[in-house]
N, C-alpha and C. Protein backbone atom coordinates (compact mmCIF):
# COMPACT_ATOMS: atom_id res chain seq x y z
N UNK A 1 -28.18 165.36 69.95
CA UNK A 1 -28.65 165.02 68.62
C UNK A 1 -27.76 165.73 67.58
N UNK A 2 -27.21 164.69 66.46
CA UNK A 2 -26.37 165.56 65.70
C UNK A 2 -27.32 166.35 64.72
N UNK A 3 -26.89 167.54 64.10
CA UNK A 3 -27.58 168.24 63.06
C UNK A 3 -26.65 168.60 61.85
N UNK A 4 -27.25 168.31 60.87
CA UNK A 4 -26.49 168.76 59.01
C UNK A 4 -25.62 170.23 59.17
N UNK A 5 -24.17 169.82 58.84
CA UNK A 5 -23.40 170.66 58.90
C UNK A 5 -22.95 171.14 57.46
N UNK A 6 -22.06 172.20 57.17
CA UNK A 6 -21.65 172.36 55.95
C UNK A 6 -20.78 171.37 55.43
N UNK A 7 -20.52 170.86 54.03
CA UNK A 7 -18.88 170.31 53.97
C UNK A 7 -17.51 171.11 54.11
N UNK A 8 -17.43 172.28 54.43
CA UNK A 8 -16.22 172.98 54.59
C UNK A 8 -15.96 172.71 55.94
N UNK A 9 -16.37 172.04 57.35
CA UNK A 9 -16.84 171.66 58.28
C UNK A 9 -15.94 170.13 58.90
N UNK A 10 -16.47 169.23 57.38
CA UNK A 10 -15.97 168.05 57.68
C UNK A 10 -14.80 167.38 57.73
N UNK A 11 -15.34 166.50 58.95
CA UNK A 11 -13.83 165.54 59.43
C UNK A 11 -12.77 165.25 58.22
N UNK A 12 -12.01 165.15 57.93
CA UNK A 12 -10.86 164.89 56.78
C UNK A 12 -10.49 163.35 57.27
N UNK A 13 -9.98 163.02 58.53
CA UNK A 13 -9.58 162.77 59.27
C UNK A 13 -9.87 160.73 59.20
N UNK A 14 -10.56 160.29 58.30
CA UNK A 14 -11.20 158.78 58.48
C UNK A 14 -12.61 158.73 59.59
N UNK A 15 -12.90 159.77 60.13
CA UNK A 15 -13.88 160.05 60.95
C UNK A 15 -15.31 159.55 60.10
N UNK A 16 -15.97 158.30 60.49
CA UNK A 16 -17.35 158.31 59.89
C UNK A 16 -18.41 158.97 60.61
N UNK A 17 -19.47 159.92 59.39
CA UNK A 17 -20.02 160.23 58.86
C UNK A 17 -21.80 160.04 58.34
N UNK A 18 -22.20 160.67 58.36
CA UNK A 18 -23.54 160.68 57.33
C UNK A 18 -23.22 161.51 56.15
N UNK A 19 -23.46 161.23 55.25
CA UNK A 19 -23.61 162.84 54.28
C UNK A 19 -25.02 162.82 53.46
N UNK A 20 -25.24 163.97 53.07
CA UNK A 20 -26.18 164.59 52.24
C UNK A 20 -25.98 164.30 50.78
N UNK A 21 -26.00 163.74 49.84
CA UNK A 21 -25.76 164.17 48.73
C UNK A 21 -26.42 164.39 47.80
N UNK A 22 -26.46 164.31 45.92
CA UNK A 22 -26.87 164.46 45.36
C UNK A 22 -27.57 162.77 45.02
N UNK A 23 -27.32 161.59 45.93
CA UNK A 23 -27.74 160.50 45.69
C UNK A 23 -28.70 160.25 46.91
N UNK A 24 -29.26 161.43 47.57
CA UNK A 24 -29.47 161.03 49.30
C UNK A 24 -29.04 161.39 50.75
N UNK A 25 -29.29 160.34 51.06
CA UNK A 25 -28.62 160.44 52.45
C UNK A 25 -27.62 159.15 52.27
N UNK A 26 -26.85 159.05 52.72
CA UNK A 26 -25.50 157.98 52.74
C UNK A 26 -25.16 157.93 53.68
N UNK A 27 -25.20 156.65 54.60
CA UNK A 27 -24.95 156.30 56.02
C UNK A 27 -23.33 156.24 56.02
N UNK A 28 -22.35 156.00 57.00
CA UNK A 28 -21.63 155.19 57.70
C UNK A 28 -20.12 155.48 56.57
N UNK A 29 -20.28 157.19 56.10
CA UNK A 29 -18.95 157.60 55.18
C UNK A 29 -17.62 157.66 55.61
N UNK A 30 -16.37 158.15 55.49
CA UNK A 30 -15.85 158.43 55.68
C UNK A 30 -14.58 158.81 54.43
N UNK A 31 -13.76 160.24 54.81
CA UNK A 31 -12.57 160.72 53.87
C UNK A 31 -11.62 159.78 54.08
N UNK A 32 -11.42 158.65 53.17
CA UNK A 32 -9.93 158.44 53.21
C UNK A 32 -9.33 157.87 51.95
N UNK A 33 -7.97 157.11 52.23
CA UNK A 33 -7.71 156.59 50.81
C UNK A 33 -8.23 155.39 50.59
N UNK A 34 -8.55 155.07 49.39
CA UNK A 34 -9.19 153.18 48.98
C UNK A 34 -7.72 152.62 49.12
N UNK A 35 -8.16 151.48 49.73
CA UNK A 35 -7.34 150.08 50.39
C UNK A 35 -7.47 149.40 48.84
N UNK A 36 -6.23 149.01 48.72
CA UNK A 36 -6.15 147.58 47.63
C UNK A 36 -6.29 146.23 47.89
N UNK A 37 -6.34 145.15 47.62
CA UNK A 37 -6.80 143.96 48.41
C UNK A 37 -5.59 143.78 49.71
N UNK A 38 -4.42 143.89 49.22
CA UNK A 38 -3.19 143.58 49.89
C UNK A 38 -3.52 144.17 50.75
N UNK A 39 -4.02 145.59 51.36
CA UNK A 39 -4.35 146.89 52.31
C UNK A 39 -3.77 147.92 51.92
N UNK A 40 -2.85 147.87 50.68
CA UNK A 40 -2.11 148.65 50.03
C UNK A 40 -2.77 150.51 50.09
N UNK A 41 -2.62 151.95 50.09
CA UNK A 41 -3.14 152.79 49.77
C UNK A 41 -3.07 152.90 48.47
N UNK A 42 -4.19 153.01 47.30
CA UNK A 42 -4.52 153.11 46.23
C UNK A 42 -5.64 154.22 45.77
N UNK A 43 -4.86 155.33 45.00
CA UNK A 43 -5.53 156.30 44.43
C UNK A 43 -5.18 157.43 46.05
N UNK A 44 -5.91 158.50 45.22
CA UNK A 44 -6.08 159.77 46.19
C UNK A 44 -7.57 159.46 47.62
N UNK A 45 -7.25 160.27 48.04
CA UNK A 45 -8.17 160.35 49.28
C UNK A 45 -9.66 160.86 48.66
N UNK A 46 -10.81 160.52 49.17
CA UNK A 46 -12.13 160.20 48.52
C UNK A 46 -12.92 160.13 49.89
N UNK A 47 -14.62 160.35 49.38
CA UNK A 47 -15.44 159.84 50.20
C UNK A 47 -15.72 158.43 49.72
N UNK A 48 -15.94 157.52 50.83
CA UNK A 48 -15.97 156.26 50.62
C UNK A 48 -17.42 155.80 51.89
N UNK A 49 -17.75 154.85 51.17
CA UNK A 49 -19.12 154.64 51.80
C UNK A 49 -19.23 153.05 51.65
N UNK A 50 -20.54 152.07 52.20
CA UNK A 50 -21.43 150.96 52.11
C UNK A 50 -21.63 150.80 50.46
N UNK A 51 -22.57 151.85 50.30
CA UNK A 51 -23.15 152.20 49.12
C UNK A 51 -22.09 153.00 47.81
N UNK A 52 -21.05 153.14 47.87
CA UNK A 52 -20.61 153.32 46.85
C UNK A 52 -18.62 153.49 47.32
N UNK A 53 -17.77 152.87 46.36
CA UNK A 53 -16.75 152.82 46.41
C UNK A 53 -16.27 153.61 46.20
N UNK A 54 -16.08 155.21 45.86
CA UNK A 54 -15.13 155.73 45.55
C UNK A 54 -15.18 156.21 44.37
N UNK A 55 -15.03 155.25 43.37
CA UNK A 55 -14.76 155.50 42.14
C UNK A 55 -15.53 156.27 41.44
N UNK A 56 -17.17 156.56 41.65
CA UNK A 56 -18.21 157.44 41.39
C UNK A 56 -18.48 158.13 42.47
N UNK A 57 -17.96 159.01 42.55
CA UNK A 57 -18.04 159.80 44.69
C UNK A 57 -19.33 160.35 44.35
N UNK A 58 -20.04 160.43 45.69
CA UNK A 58 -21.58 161.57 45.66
C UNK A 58 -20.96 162.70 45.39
N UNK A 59 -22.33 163.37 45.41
CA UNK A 59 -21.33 165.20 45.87
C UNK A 59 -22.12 165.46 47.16
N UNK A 60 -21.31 165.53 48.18
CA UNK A 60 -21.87 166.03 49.34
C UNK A 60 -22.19 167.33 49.37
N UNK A 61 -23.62 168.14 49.80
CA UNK A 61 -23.33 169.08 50.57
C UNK A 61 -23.41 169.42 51.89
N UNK A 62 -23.60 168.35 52.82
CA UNK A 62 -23.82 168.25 54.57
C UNK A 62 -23.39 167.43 54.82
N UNK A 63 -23.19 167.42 55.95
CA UNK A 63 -22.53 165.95 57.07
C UNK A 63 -23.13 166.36 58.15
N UNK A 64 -23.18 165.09 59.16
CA UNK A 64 -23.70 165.01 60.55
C UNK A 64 -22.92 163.36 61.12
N UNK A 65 -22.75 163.74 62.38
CA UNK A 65 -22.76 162.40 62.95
C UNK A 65 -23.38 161.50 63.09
N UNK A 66 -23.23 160.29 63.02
CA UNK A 66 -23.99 159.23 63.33
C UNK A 66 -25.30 159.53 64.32
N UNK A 67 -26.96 159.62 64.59
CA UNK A 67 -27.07 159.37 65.55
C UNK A 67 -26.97 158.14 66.94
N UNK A 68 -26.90 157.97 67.96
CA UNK A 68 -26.71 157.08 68.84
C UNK A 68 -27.56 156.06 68.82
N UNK A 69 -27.12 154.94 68.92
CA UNK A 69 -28.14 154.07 68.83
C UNK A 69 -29.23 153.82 69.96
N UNK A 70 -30.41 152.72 69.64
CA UNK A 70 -31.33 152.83 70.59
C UNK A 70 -30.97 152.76 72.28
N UNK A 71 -31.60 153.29 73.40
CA UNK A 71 -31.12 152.62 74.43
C UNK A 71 -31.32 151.29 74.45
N UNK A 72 -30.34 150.14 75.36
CA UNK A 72 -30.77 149.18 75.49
C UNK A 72 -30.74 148.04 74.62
N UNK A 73 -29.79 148.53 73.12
CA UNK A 73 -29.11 147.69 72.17
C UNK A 73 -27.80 147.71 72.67
């Protein structure tokens, strides 16, 4: 079972994520750079999420891994 870690902790790496933030909990994150339509790298490296692009980042203070999904899915 994963458990809430610090952000000094977290993956850098494109590794998704849960985080903690000041908006919640935010599923399925990850650090990297925003893609332009082309796939281009555009702008600096960011948390990027479902729920929010980038451009307004949460402020994390935890991360955890995904937990595993049900058995039997």
């Amino acid at each position: 079972m994963s458990t809430w870690k610090t952000m000094d902790t977290a993956p850098l790496d494109g590794t998704r994520v849960d985080l903690w933030t000041d908006m919640g909990r935010i599923t399925n994150c990850a650090f990297k750079h925003k893609r332009g339509g082309n796939g281009a790298t555009v702008g600096i490296k960011n948390w990027f999420g479902i729920r929010f692009d980038g451009m307004v980042p949460p402020v994390p203070s935890h991360w955890m891994f995904p937990p595993e999904p049900p058995e039997g899915v």
